[in-house]
PDB file of N, CA and C in Angstrom:
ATOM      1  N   UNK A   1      16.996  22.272   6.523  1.00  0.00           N
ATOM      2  CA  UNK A   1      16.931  20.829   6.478  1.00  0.00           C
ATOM      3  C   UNK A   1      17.936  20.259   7.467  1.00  0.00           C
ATOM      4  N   UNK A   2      17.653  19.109   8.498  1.00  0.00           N
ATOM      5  CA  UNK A   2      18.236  18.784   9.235  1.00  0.00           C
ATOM      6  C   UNK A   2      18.778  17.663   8.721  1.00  0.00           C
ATOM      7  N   UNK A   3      20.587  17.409   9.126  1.00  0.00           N
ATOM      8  CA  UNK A   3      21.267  16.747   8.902  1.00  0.00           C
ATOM      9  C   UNK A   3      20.489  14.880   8.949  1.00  0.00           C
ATOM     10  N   UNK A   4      20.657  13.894   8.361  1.00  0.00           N
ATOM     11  CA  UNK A   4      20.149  12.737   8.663  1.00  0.00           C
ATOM     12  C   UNK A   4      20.757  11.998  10.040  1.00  0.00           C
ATOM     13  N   UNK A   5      22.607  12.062  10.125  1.00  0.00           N
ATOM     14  CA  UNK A   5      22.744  11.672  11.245  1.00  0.00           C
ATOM     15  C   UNK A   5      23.074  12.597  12.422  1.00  0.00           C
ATOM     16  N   UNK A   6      22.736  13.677  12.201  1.00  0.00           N
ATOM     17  CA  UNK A   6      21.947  14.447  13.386  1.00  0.00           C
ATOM     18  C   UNK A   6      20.116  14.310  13.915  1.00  0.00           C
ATOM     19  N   UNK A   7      19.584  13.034  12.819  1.00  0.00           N
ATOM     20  CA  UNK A   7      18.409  13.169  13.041  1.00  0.00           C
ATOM     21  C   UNK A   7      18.197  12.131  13.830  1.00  0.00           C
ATOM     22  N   UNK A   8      19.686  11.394  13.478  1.00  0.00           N
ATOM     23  CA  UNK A   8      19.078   9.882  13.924  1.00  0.00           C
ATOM     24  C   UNK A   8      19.405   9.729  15.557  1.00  0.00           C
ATOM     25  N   UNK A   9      20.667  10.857  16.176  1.00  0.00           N
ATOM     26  CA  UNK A   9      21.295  11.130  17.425  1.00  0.00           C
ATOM     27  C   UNK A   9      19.900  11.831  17.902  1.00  0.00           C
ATOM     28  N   UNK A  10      19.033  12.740  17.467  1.00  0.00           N
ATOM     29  CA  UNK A  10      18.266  13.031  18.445  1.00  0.00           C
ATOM     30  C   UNK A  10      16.994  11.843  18.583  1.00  0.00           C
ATOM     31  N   UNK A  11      16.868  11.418  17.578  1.00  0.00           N
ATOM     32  CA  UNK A  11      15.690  10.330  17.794  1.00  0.00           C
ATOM     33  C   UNK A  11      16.229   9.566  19.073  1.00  0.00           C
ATOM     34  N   UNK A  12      17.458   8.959  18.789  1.00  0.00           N
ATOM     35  CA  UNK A  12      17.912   7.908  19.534  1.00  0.00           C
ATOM     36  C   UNK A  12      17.302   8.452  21.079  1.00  0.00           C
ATOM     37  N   UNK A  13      17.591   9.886  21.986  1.00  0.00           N
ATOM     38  CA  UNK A  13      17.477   9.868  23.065  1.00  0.00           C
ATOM     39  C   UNK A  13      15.588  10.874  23.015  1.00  0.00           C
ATOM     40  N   UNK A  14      14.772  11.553  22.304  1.00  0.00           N
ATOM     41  CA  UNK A  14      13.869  11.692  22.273  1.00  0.00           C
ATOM     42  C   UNK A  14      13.708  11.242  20.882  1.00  0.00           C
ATOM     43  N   UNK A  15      12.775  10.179  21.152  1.00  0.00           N
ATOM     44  CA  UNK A  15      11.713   9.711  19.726  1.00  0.00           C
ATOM     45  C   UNK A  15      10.787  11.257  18.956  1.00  0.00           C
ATOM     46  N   UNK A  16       9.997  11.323  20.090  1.00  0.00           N
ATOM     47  CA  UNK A  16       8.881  12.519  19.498  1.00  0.00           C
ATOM     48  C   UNK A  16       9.378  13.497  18.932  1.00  0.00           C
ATOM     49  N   UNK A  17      10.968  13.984  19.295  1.00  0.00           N
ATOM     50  CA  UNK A  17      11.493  15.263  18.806  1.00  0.00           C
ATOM     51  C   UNK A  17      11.948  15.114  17.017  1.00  0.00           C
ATOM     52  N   UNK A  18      12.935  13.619  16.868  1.00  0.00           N
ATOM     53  CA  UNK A  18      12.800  13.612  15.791  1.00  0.00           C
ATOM     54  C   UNK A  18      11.383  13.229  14.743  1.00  0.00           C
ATOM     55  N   UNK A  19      10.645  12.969  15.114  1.00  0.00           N
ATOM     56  CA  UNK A  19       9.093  12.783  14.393  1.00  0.00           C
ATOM     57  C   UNK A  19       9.050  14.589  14.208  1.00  0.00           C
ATOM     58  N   UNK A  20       8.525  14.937  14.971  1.00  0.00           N
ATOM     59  CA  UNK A  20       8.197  16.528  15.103  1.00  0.00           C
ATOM     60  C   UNK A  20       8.733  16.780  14.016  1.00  0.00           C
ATOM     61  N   UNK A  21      10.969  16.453  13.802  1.00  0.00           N
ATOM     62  CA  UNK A  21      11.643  17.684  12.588  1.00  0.00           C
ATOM     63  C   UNK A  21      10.796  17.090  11.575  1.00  0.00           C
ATOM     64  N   UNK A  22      10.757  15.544  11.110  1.00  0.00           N
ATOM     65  CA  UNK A  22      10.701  15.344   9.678  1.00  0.00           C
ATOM     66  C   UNK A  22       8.786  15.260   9.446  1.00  0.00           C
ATOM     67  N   UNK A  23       7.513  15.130  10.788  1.00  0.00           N
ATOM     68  CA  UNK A  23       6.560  15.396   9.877  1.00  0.00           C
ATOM     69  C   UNK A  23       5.378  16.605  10.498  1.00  0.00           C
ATOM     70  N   UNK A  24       6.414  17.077  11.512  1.00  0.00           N
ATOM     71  CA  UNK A  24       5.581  18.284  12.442  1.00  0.00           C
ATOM     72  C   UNK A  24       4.852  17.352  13.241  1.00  0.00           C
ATOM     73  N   UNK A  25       3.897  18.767  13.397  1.00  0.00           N
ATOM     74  CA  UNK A  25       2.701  18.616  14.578  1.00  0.00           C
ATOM     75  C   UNK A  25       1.260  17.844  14.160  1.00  0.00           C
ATOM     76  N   UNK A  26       0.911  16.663  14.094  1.00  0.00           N
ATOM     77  CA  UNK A  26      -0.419  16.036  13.471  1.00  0.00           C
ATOM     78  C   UNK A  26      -0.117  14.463  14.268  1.00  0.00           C
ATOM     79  N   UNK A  27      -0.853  13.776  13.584  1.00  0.00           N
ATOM     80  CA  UNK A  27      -1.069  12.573  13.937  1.00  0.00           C
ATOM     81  C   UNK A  27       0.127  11.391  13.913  1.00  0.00           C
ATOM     82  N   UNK A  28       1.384  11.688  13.341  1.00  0.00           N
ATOM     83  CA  UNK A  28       2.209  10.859  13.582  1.00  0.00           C
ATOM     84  C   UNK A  28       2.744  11.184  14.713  1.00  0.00           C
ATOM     85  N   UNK A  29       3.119  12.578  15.479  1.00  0.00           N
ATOM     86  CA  UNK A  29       3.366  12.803  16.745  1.00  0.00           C
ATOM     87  C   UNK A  29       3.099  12.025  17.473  1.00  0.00           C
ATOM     88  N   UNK A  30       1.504  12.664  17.430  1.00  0.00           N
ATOM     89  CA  UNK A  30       0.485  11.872  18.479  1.00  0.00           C
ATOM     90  C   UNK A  30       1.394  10.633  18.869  1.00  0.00           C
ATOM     91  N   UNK A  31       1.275   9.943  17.739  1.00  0.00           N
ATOM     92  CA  UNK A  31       1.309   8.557  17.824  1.00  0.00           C
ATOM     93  C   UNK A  31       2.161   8.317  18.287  1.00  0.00           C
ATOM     94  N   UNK A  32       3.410   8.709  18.153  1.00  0.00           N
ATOM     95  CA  UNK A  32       5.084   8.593  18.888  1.00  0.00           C
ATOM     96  C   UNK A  32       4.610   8.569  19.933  1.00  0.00           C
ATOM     97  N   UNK A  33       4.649   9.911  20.707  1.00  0.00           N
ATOM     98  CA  UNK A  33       4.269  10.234  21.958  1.00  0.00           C
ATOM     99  C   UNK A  33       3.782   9.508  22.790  1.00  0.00           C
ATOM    100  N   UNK A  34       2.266   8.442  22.276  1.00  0.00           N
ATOM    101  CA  UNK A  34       1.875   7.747  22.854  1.00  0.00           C
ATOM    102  C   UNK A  34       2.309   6.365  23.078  1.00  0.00           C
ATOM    103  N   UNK A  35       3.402   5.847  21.821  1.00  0.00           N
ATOM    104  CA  UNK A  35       4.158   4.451  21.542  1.00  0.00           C
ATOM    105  C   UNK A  35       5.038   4.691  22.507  1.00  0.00           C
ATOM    106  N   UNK A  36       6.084   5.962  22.797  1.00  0.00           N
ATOM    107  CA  UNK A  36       6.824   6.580  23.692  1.00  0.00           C
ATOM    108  C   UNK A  36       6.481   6.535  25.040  1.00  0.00           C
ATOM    109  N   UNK A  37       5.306   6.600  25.623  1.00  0.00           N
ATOM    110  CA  UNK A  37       5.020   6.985  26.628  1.00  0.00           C
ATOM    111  C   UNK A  37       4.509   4.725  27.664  1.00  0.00           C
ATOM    112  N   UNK A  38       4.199   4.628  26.372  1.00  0.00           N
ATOM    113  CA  UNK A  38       3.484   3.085  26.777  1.00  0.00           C
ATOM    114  C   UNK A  38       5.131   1.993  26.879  1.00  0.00           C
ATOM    115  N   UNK A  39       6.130   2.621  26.199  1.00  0.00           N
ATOM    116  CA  UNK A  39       7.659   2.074  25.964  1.00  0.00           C
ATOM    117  C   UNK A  39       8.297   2.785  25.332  1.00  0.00           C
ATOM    118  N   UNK A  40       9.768   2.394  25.856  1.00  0.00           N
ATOM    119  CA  UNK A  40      10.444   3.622  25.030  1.00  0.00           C
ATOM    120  C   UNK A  40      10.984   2.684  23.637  1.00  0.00           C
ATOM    121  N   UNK A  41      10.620   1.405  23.336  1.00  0.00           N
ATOM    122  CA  UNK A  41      11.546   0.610  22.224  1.00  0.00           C
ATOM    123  C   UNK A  41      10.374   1.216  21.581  1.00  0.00           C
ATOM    124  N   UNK A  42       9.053   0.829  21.714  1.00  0.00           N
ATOM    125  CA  UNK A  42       8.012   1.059  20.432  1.00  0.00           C
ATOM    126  C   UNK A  42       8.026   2.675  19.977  1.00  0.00           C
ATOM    127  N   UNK A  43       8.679   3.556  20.713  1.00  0.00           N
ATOM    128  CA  UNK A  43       8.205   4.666  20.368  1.00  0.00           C
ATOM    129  C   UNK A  43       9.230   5.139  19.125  1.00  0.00           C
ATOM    130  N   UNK A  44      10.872   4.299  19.681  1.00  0.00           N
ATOM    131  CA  UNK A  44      11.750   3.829  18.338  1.00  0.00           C
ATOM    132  C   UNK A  44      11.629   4.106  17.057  1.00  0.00           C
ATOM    133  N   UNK A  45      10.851   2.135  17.355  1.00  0.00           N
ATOM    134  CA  UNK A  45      10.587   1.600  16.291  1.00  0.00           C
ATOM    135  C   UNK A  45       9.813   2.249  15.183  1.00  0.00           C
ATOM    136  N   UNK A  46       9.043   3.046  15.749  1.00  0.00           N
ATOM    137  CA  UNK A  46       7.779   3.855  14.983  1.00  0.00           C
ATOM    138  C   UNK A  46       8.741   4.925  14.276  1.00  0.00           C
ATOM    139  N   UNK A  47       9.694   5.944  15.248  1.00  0.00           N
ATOM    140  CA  UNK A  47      10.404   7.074  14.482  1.00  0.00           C
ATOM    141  C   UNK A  47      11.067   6.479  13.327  1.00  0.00           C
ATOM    142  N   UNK A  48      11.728   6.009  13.594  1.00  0.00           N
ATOM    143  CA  UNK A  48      13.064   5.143  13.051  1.00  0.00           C
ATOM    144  C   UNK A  48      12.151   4.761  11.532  1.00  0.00           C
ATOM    145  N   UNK A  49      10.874   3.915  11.591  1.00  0.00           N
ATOM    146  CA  UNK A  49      10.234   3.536  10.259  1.00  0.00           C
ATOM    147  C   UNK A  49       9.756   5.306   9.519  1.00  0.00           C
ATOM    148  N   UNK A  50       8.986   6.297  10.641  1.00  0.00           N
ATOM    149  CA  UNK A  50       9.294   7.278   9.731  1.00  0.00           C
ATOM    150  C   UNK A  50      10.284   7.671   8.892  1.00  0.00           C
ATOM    151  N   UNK A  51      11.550   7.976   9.514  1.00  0.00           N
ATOM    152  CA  UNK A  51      12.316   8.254   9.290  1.00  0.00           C
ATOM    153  C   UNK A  51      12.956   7.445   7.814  1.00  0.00           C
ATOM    154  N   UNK A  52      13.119   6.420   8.086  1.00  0.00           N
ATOM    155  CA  UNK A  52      13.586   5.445   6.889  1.00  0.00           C
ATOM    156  C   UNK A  52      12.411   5.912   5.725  1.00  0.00           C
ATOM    157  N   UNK A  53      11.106   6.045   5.580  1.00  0.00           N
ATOM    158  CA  UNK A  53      10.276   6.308   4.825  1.00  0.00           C
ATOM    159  C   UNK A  53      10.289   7.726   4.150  1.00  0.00           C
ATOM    160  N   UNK A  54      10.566   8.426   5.115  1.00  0.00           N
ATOM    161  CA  UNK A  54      11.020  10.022   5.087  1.00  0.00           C
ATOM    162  C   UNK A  54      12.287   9.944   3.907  1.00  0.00           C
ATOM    163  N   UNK A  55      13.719   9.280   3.898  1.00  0.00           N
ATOM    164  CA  UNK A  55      14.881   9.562   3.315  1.00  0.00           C
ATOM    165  C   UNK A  55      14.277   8.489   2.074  1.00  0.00           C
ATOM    166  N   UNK A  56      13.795   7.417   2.471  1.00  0.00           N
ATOM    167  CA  UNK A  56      13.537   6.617   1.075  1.00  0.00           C
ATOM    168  C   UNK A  56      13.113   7.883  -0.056  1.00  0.00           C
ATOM    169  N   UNK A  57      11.597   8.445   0.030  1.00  0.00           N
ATOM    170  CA  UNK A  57      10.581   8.720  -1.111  1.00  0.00           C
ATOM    171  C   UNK A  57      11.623  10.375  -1.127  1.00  0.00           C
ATOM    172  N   UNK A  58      12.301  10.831  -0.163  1.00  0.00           N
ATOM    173  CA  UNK A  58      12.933  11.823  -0.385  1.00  0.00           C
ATOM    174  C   UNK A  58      14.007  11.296  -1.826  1.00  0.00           C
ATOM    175  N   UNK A  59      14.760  10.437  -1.770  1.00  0.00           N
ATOM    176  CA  UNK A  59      15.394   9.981  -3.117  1.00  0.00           C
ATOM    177  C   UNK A  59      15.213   9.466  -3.906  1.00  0.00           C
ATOM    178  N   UNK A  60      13.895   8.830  -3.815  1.00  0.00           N
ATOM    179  CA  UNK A  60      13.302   8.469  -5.167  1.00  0.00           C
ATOM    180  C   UNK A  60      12.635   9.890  -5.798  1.00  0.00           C
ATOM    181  N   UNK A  61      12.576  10.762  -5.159  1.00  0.00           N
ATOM    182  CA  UNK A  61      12.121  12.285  -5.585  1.00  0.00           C
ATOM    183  C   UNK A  61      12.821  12.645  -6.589  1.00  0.00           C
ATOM    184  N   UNK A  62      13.837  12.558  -5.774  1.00  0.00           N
ATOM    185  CA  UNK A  62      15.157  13.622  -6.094  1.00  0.00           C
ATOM    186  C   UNK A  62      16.333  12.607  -7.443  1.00  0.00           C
ATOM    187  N   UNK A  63      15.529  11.581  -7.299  1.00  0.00           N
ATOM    188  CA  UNK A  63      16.269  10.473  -8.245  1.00  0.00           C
ATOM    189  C   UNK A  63      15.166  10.463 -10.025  1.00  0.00           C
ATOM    190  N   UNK A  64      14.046  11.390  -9.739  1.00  0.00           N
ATOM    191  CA  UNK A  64      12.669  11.630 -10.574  1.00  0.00           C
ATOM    192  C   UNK A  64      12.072  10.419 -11.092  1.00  0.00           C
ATOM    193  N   UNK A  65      12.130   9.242  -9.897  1.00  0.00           N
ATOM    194  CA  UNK A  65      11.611   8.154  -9.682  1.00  0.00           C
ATOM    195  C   UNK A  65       9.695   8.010  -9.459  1.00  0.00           C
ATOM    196  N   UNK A  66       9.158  10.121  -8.877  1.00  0.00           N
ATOM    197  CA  UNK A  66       8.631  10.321  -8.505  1.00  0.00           C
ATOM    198  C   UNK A  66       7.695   9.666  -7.009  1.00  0.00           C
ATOM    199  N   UNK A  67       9.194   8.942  -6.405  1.00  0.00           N
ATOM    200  CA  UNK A  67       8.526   8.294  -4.988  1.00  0.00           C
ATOM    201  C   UNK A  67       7.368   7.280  -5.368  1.00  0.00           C
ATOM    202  N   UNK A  68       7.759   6.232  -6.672  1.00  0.00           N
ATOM    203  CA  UNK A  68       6.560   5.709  -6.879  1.00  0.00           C
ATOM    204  C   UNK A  68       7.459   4.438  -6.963  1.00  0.00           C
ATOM    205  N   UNK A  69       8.906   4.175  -6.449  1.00  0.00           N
ATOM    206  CA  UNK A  69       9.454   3.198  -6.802  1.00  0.00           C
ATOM    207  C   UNK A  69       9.036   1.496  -5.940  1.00  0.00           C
ATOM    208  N   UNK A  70       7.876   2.168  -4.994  1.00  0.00           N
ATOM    209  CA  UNK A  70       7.646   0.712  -4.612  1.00  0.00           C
ATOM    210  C   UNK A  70       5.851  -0.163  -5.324  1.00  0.00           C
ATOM    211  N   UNK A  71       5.659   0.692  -6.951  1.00  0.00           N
ATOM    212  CA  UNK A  71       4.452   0.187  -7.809  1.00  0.00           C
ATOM    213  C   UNK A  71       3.845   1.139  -7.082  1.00  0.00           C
ATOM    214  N   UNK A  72       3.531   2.596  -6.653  1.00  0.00           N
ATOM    215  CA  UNK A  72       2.699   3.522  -6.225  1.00  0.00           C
ATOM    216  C   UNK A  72       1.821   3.321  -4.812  1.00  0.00           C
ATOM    217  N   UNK A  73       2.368   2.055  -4.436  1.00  0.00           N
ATOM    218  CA  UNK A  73       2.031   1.947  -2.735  1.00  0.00           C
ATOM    219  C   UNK A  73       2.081   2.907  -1.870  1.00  0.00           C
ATOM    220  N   UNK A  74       1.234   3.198  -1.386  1.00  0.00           N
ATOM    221  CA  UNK A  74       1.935   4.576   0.190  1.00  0.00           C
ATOM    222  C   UNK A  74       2.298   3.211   1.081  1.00  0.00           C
ATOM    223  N   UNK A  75       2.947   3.674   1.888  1.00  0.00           N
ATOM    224  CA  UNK A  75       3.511   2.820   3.108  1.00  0.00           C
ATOM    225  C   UNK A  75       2.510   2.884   4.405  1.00  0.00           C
ATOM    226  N   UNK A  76       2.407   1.929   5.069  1.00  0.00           N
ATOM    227  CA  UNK A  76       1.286   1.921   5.828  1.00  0.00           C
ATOM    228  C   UNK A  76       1.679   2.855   6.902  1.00  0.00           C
ATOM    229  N   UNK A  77       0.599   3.400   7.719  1.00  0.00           N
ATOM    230  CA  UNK A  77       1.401   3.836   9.250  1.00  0.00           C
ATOM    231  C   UNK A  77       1.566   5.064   9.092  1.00  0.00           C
ATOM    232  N   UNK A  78       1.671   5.842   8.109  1.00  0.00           N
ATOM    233  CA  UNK A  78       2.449   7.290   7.241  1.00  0.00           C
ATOM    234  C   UNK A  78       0.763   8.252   7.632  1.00  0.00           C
ATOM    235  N   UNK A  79       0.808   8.977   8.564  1.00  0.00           N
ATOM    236  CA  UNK A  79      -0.083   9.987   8.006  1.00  0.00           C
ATOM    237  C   UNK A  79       0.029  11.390   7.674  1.00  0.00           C
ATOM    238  N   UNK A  80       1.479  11.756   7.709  1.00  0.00           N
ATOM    239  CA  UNK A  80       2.297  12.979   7.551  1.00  0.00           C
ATOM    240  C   UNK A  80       2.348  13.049   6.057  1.00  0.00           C
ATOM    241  N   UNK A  81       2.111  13.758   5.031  1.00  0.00           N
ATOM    242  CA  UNK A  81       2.159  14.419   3.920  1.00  0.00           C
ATOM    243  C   UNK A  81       3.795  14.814   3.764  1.00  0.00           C
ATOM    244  N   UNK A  82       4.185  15.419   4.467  1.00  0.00           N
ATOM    245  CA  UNK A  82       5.751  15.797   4.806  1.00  0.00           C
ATOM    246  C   UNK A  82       6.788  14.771   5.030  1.00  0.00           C
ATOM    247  N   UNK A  83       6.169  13.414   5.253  1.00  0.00           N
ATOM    248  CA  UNK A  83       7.237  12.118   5.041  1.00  0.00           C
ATOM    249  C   UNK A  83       6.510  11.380   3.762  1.00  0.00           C
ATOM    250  N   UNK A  84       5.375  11.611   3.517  1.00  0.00           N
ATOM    251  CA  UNK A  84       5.071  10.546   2.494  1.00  0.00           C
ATOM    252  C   UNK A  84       5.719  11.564   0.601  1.00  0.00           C
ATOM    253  N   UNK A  85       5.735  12.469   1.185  1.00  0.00           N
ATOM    254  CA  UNK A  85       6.423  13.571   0.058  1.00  0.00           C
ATOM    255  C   UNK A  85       8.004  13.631   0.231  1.00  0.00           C
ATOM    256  N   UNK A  86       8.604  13.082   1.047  1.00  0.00           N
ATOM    257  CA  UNK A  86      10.107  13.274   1.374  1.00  0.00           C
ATOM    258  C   UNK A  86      10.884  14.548   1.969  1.00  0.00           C
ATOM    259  N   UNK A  87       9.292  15.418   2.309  1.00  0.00           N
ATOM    260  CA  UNK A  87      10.323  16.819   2.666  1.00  0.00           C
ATOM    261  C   UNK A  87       9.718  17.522   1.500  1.00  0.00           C
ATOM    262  N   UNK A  88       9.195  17.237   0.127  1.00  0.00           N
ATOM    263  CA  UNK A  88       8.947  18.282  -1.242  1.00  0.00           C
ATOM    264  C   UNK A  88       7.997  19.043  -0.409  1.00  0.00           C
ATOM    265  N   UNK A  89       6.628  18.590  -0.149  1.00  0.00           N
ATOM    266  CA  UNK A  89       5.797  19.627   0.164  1.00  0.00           C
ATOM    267  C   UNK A  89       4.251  19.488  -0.568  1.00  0.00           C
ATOM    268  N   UNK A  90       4.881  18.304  -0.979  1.00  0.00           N
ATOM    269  CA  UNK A  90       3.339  17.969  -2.201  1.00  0.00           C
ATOM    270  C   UNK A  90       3.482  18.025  -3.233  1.00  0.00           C
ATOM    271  N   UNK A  91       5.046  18.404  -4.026  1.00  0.00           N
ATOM    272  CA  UNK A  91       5.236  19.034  -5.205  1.00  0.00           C
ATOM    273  C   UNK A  91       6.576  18.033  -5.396  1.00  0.00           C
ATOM    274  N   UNK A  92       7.196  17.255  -6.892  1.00  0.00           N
ATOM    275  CA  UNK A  92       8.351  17.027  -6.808  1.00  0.00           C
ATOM    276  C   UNK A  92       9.275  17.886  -7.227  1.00  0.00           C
ATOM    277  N   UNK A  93      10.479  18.341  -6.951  1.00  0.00           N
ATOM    278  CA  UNK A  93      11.674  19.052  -7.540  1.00  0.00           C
ATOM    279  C   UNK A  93      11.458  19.338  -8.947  1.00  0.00           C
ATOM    280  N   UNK A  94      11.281  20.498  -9.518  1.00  0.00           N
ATOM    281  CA  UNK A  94      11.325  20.808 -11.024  1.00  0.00           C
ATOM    282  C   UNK A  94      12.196  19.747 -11.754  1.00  0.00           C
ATOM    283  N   UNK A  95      12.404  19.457 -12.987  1.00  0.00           N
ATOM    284  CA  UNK A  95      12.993  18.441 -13.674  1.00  0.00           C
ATOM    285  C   UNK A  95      14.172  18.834 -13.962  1.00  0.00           C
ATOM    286  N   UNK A  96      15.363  17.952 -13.485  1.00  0.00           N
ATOM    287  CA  UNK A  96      17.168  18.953 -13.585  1.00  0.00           C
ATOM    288  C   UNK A  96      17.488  19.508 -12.767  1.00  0.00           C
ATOM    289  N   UNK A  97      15.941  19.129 -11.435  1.00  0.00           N
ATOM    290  CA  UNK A  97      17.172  20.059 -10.060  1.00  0.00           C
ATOM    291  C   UNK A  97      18.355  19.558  -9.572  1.00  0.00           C
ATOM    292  N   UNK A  98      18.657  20.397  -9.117  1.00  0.00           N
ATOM    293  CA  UNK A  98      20.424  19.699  -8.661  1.00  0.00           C
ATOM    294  C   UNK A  98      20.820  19.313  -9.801  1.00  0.00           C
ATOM    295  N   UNK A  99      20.794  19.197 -11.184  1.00  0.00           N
ATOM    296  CA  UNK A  99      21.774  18.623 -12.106  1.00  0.00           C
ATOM    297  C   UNK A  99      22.258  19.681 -12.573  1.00  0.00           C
ATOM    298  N   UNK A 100      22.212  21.086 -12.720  1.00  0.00           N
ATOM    299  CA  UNK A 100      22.945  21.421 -13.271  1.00  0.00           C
ATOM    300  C   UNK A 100      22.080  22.607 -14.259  1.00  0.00           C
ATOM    301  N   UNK A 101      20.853  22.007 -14.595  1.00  0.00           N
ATOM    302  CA  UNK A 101      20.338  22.455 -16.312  1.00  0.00           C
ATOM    303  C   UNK A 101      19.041  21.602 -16.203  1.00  0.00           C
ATOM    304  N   UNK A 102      18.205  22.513 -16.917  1.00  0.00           N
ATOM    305  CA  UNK A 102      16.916  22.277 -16.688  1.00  0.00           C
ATOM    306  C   UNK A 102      16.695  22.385 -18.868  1.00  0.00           C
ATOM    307  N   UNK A 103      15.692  21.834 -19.484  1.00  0.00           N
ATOM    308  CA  UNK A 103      15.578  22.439 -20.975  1.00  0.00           C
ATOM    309  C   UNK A 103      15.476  23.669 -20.556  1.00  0.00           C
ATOM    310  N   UNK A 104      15.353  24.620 -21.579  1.00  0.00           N
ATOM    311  CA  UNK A 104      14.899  25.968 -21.459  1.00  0.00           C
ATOM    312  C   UNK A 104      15.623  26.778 -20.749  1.00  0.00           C
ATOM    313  N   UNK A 105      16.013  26.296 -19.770  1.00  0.00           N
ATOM    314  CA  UNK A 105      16.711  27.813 -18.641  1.00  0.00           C
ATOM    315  C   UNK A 105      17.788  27.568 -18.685  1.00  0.00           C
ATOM    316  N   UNK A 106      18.479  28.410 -17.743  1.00  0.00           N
ATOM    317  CA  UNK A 106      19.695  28.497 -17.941  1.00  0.00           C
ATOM    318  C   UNK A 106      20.591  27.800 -16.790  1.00  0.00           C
ATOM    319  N   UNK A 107      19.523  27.174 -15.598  1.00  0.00           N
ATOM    320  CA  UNK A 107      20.079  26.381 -14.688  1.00  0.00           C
ATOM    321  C   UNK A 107      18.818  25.267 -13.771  1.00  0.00           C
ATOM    322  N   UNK A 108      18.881  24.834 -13.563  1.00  0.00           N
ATOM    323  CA  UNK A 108      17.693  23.569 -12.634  1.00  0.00           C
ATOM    324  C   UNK A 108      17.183  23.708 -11.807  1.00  0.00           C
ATOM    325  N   UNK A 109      17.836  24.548 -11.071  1.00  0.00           N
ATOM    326  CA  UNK A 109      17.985  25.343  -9.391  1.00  0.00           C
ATOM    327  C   UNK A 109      18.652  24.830  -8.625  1.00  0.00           C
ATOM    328  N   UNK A 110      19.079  24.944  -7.211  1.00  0.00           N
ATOM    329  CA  UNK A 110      20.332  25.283  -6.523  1.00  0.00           C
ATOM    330  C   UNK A 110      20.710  23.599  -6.168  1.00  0.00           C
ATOM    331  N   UNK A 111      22.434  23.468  -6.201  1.00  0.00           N
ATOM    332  CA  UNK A 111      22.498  21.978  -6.436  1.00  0.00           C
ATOM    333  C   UNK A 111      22.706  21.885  -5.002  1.00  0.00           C
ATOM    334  N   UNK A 112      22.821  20.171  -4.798  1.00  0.00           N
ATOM    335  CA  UNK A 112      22.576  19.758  -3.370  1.00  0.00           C
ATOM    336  C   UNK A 112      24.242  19.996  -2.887  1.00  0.00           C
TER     337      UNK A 112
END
């Protein structure tokens, strides 16, 4: 997992590279690339809203808000699975990750 303000230093001088860490290779690329290529502010503006969307639903995850804290809206513009999930993967964090203790077991899994 890449640091956030190491994410935000590489966006700043390539847009497409930080898109790439947080939603890979698909259609939000594309889209950088091409916002990037037509200007370099729009190609920004576009990472930068991934990005913010990316760390948002990542802590409402991890907060077991289940990334539904804006009434179950997806955010427009999002076609990465990997930012609209925060990084989970499609799956949220078992219940008690990072806290410590999960019911039943004997730990939550590995804390942040």
């Amino acid at each position: 997992m890449i640091s956030g303000i190491l994410l935000v230093i590489i966006t700043i001088f390539l847009p497409p590279v930080g898109v790439y860490l947080i939603a890979g290779c698909g259609a939000d690329l594309l889209i950088n690339i091409l916002l990037t290529c037509l200007g370099y502010f729009p190609g920004h503006i576009h990472a930068f809203y991934l990005e913010y969307v990316y760390y948002k639903k990542r802590d409402e995850i991890a907060a077991g808000r289940g990334g539904m804290g804006d009434g179950g809206r997806q955010p427009g513009g999002v076609y990465s699975q990997n930012v609209l999930n925060g990084g989970y993967g499609g799956q949220a964090p078992a219940a008690g990750y990072g806290q410590g203790g999960a019911y039943g077991t004997m730990g939550g899994g590995p804390a942040h």
